[in-house]
Protein backbone atom coordinates (compact mmCIF):
# COMPACT_ATOMS: atom_id res chain seq x y z
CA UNK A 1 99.13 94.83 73.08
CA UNK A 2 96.48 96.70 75.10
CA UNK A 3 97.09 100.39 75.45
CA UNK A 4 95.22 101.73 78.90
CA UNK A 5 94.93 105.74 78.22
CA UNK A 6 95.99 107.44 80.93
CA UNK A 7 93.04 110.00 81.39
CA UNK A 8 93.18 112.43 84.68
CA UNK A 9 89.06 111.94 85.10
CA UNK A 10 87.15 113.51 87.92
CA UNK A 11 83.65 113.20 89.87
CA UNK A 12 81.05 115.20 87.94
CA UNK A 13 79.84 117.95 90.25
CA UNK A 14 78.44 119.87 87.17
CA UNK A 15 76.47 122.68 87.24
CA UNK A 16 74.23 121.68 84.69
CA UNK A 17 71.32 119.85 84.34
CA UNK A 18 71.38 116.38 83.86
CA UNK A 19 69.87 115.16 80.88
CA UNK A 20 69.29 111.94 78.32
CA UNK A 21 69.98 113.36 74.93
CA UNK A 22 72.31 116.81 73.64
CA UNK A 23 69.12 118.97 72.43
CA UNK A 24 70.17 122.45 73.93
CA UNK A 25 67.29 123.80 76.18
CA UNK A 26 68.23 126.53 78.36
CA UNK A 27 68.11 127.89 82.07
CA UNK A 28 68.54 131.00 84.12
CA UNK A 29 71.95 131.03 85.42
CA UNK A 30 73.18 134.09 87.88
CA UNK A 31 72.78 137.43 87.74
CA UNK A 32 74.26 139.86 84.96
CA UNK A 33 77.43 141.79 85.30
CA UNK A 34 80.00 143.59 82.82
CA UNK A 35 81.46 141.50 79.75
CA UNK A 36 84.87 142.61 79.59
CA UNK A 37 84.65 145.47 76.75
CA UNK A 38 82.40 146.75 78.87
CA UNK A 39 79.11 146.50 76.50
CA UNK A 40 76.00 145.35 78.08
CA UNK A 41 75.81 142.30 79.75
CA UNK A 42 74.11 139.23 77.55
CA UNK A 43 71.20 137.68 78.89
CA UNK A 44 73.04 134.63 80.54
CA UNK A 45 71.34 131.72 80.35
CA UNK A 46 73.03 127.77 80.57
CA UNK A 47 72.69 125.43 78.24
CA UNK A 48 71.93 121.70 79.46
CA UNK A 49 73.20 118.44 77.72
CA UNK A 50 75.53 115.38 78.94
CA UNK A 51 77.52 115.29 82.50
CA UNK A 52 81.25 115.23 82.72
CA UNK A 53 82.62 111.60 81.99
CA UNK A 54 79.17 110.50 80.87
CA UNK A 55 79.27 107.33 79.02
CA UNK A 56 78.12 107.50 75.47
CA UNK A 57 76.93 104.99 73.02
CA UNK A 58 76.96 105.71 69.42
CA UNK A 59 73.88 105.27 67.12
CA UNK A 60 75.14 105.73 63.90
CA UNK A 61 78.35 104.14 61.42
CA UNK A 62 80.92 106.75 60.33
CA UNK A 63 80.96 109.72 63.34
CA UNK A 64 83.77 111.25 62.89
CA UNK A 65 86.29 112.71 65.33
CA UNK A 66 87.76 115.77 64.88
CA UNK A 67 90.18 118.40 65.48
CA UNK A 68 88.03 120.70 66.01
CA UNK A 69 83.69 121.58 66.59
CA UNK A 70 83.65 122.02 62.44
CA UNK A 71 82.43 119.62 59.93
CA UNK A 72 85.99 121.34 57.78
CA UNK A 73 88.25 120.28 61.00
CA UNK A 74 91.05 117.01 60.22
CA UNK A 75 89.68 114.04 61.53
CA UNK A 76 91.52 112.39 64.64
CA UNK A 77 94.59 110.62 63.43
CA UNK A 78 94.15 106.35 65.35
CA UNK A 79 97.41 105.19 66.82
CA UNK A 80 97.50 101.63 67.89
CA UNK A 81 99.57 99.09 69.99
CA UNK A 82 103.59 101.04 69.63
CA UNK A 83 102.05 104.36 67.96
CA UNK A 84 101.26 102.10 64.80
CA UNK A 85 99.50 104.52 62.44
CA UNK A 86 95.76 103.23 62.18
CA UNK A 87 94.42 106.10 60.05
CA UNK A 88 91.23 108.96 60.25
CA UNK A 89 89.26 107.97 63.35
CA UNK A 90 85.42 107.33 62.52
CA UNK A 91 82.98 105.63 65.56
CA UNK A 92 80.43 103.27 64.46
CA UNK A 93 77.45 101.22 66.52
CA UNK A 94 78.88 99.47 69.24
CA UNK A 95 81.82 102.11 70.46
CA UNK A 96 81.45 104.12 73.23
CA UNK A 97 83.18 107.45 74.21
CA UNK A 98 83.19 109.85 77.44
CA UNK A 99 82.44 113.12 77.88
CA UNK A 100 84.83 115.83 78.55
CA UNK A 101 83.75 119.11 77.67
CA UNK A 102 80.03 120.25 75.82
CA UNK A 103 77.59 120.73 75.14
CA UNK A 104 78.80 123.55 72.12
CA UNK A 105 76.05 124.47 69.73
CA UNK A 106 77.29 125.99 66.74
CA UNK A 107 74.34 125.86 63.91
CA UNK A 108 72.02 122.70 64.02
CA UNK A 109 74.86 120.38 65.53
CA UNK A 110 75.85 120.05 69.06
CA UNK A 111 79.60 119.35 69.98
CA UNK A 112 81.41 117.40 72.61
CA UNK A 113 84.85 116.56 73.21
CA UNK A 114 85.42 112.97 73.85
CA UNK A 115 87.76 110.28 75.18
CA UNK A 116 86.99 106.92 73.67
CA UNK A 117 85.75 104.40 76.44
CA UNK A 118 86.37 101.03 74.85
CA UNK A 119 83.47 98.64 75.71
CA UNK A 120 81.92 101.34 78.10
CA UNK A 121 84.87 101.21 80.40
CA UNK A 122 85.93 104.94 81.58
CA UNK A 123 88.89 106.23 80.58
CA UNK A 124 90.25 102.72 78.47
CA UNK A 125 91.15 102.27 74.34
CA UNK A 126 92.86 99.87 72.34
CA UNK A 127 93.22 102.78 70.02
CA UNK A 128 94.68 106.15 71.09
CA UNK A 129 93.72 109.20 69.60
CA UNK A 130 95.97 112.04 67.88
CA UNK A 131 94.16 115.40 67.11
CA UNK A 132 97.24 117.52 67.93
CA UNK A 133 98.13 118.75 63.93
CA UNK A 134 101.01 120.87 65.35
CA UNK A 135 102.78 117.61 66.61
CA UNK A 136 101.59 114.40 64.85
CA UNK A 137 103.61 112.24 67.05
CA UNK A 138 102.46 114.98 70.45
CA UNK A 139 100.47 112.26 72.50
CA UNK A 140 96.72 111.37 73.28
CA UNK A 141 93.94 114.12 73.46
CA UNK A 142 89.99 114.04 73.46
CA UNK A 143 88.74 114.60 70.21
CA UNK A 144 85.48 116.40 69.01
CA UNK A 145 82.16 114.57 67.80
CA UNK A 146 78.66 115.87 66.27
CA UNK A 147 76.29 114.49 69.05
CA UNK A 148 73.12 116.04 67.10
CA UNK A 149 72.56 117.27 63.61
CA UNK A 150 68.76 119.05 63.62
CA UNK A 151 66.68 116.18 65.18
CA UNK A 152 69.03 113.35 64.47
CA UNK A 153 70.60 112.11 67.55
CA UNK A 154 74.18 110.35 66.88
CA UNK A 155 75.05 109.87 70.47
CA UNK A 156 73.01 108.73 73.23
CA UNK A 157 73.58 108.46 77.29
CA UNK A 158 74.84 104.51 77.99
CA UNK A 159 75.83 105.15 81.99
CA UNK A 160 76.89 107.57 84.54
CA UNK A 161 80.42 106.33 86.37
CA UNK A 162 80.58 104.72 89.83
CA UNK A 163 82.69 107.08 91.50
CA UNK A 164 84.93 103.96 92.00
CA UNK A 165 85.90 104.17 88.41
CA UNK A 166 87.71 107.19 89.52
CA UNK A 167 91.16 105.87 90.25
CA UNK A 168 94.02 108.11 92.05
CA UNK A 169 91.63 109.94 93.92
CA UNK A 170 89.64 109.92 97.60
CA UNK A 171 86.41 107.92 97.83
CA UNK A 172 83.98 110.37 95.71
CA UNK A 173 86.12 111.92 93.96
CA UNK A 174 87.34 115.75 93.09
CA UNK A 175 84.57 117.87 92.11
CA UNK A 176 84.54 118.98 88.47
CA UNK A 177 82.56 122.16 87.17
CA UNK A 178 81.24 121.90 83.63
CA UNK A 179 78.86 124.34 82.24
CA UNK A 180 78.28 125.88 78.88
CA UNK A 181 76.23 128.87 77.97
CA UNK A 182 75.87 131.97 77.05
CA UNK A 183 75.89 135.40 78.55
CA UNK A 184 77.36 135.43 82.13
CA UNK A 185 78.05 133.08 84.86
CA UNK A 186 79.48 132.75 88.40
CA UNK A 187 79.61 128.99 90.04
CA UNK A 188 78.54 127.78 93.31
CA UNK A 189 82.20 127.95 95.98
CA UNK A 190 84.09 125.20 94.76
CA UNK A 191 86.97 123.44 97.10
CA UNK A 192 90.34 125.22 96.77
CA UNK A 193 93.29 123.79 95.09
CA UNK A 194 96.87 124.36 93.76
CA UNK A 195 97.11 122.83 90.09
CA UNK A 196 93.94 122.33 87.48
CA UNK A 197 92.88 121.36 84.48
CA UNK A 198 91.13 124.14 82.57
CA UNK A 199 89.34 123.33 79.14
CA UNK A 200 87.26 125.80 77.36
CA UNK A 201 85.54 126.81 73.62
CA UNK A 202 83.81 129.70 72.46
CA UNK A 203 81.84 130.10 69.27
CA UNK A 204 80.99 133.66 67.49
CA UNK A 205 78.18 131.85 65.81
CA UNK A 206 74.90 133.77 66.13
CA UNK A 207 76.44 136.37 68.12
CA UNK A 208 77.89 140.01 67.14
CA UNK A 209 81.35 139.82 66.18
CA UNK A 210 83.63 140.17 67.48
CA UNK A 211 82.54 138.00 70.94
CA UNK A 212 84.51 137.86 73.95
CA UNK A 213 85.02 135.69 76.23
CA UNK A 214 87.04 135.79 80.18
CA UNK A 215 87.81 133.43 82.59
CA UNK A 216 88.54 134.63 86.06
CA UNK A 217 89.26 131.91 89.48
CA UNK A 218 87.93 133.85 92.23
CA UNK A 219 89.46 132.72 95.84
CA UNK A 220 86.99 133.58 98.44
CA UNK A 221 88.69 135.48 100.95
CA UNK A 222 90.07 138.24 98.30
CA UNK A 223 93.37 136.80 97.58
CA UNK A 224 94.93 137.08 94.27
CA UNK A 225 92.41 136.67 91.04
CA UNK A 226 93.60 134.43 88.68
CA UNK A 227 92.70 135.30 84.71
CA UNK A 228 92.67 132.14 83.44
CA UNK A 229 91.27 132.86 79.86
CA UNK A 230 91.24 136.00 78.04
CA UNK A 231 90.24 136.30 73.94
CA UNK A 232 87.73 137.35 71.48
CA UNK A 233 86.68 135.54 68.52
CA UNK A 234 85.02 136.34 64.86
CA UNK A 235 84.58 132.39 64.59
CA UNK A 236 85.90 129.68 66.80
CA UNK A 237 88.05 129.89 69.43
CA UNK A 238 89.21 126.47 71.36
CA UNK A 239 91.71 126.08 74.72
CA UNK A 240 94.72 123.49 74.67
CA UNK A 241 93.57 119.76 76.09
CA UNK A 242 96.78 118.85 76.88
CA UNK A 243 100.04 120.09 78.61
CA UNK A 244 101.03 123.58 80.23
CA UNK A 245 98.29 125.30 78.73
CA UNK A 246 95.63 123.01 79.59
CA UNK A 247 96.60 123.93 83.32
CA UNK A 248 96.08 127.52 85.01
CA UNK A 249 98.68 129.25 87.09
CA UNK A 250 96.81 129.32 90.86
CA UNK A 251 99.55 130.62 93.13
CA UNK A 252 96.86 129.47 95.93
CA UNK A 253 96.02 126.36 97.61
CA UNK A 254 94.04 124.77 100.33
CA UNK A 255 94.31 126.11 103.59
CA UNK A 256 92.31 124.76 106.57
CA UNK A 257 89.74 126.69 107.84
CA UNK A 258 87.33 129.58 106.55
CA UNK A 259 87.27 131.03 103.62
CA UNK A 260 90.41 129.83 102.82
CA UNK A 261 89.03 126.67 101.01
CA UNK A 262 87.09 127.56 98.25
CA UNK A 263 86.75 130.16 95.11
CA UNK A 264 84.56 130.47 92.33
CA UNK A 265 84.21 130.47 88.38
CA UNK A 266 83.35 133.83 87.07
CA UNK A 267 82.57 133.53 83.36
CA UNK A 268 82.60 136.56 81.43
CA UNK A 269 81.10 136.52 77.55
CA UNK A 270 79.21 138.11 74.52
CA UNK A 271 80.05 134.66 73.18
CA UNK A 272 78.46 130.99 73.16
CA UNK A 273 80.83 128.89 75.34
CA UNK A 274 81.85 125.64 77.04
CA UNK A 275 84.12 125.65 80.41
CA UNK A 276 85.30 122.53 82.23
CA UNK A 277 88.01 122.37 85.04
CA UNK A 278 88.96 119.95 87.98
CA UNK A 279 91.80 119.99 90.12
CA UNK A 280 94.65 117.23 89.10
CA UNK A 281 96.22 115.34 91.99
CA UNK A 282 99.61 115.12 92.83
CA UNK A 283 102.81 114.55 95.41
């Protein structure tokens, strides 16, 4: 029995640079303002790596999906056809995966969390992945893989989606923001919208400690901010990728006309950090 895994996937709008391989190289993003305990704003600067739903082909036997960005997380726990138990989830040559959030540096490895995309095809397994340790039995979620250890690559860039891989949605898609970096950031106006998806991760690691790290959806025209993420961290810190708290309260929508149609991202951190969010669709 083939198992399709439902995936809510959006057009890649990202806001950063495209690029072949995960090495971290870094860019001036937008200008400094206050982190939220009100120290003095990090040098922001974004870090470049894979797009959004980037297909990935995996060089090496073994990769292991985890839990978490650590090399001490639980691996992913394989379901199969009827939740059949199918044991730790490790990639080898020949399997392909999709990018959902990343780059994270922490150390000499870069992180990304990952759908599996059986034979290249977006958002499709035979083999569904657990990585919810609370709940066992909780449903599918993207796990996280090493992409880079030091100069070792482990995952390379197979294909970029046709946007007609993106079911559910108007020709071209939503528009999806994600960025990592450190320091500061505000995004470009992005198009207003009722219900998202909001994933997020912020590592400590080569920063003071404790690091913060906030959130904010900015509508344009002044109406209500919404905090959307709020914490500090001495280590790792990692948003849900599934249910309620995957998805941020916006008491806005679209409205026609003006300024009424878009807001912005404003990211506010001492921390190291990955942020990706898209609007879901629905009646």
């Amino acid at each position: 029995m083939i198992t399709l895994i439902s995936v809510i996937l959006a057009l890649t709008a990202c806001a950063v640079s495209p690029s072949s391989t995960p090495n971290s190289s870094q860019a001036a993003s937008s200008a400094p303002s206050s982190v939220p305990s009100g120290a003095p704003s990090p040098t922001p600067s974004l870090i470049t790596g894979f797009l959004f739903s980037d297909i990935l082909a995996v060089q090496v036997n073994g990769l292991a999906v985890r839990v978490a960005p650590s090399l001490t997380s639980p691996l992913a726990q394989g379901l199969g056809a009827n939740a059949e138990p199918m044991g730790d989830v490790r990639l080898g040559v020949g399997d392909f995966v999709s990018v959902q959030l990343g780059p994270l540096p922490i150390g000499d490895i870069v992180w990304y969390l990952v759908w599996p995309a059986e034979d290249a095809r977006l958002g499709y397994s035979t083999l569904w992945w657990d990585t919810n340790s609370d709940d066992p039995d909780g449903g599918v979620n993207p796990g996280w893989v090493a992409a880079s250890r030091g100069g070792d690559e482990y995952l390379t860039l197979h294909r970029r989606p046709d946007p007609a891989e993106y079911g559910g949605w108007p020709e071209g898609g939503p528009q999806a923001l994600m960025v990592s970096g450190t320091g500061n950031y505000d995004s470009e106006p992005l198009p207003r919208h009722d219900l998202f998806t909001l994933l997020w991760a912020a590592t400590a690691d080569g920063h003071p400690i404790p690091c913060e790290l906030a959130v904010n959806l900015v509508p344009e025209d002044g109406a209500g901010v919404v905090l959307a993420v709020q914490t500090s961290t001495d280590n790792l810190e990692l948003g849900p990728t599934s249910g309620a708290g995957s998805s941020p309260n916006t008491p806005w929508g679209p409205f026609a006309g003006g300024a009424w149609d878009s807001f912005s991202i404003s990211i506010r951190s001492e921390c190291t950090w990955t942020v990706g969010l898209w609007p879901l669709a629905h009646d």
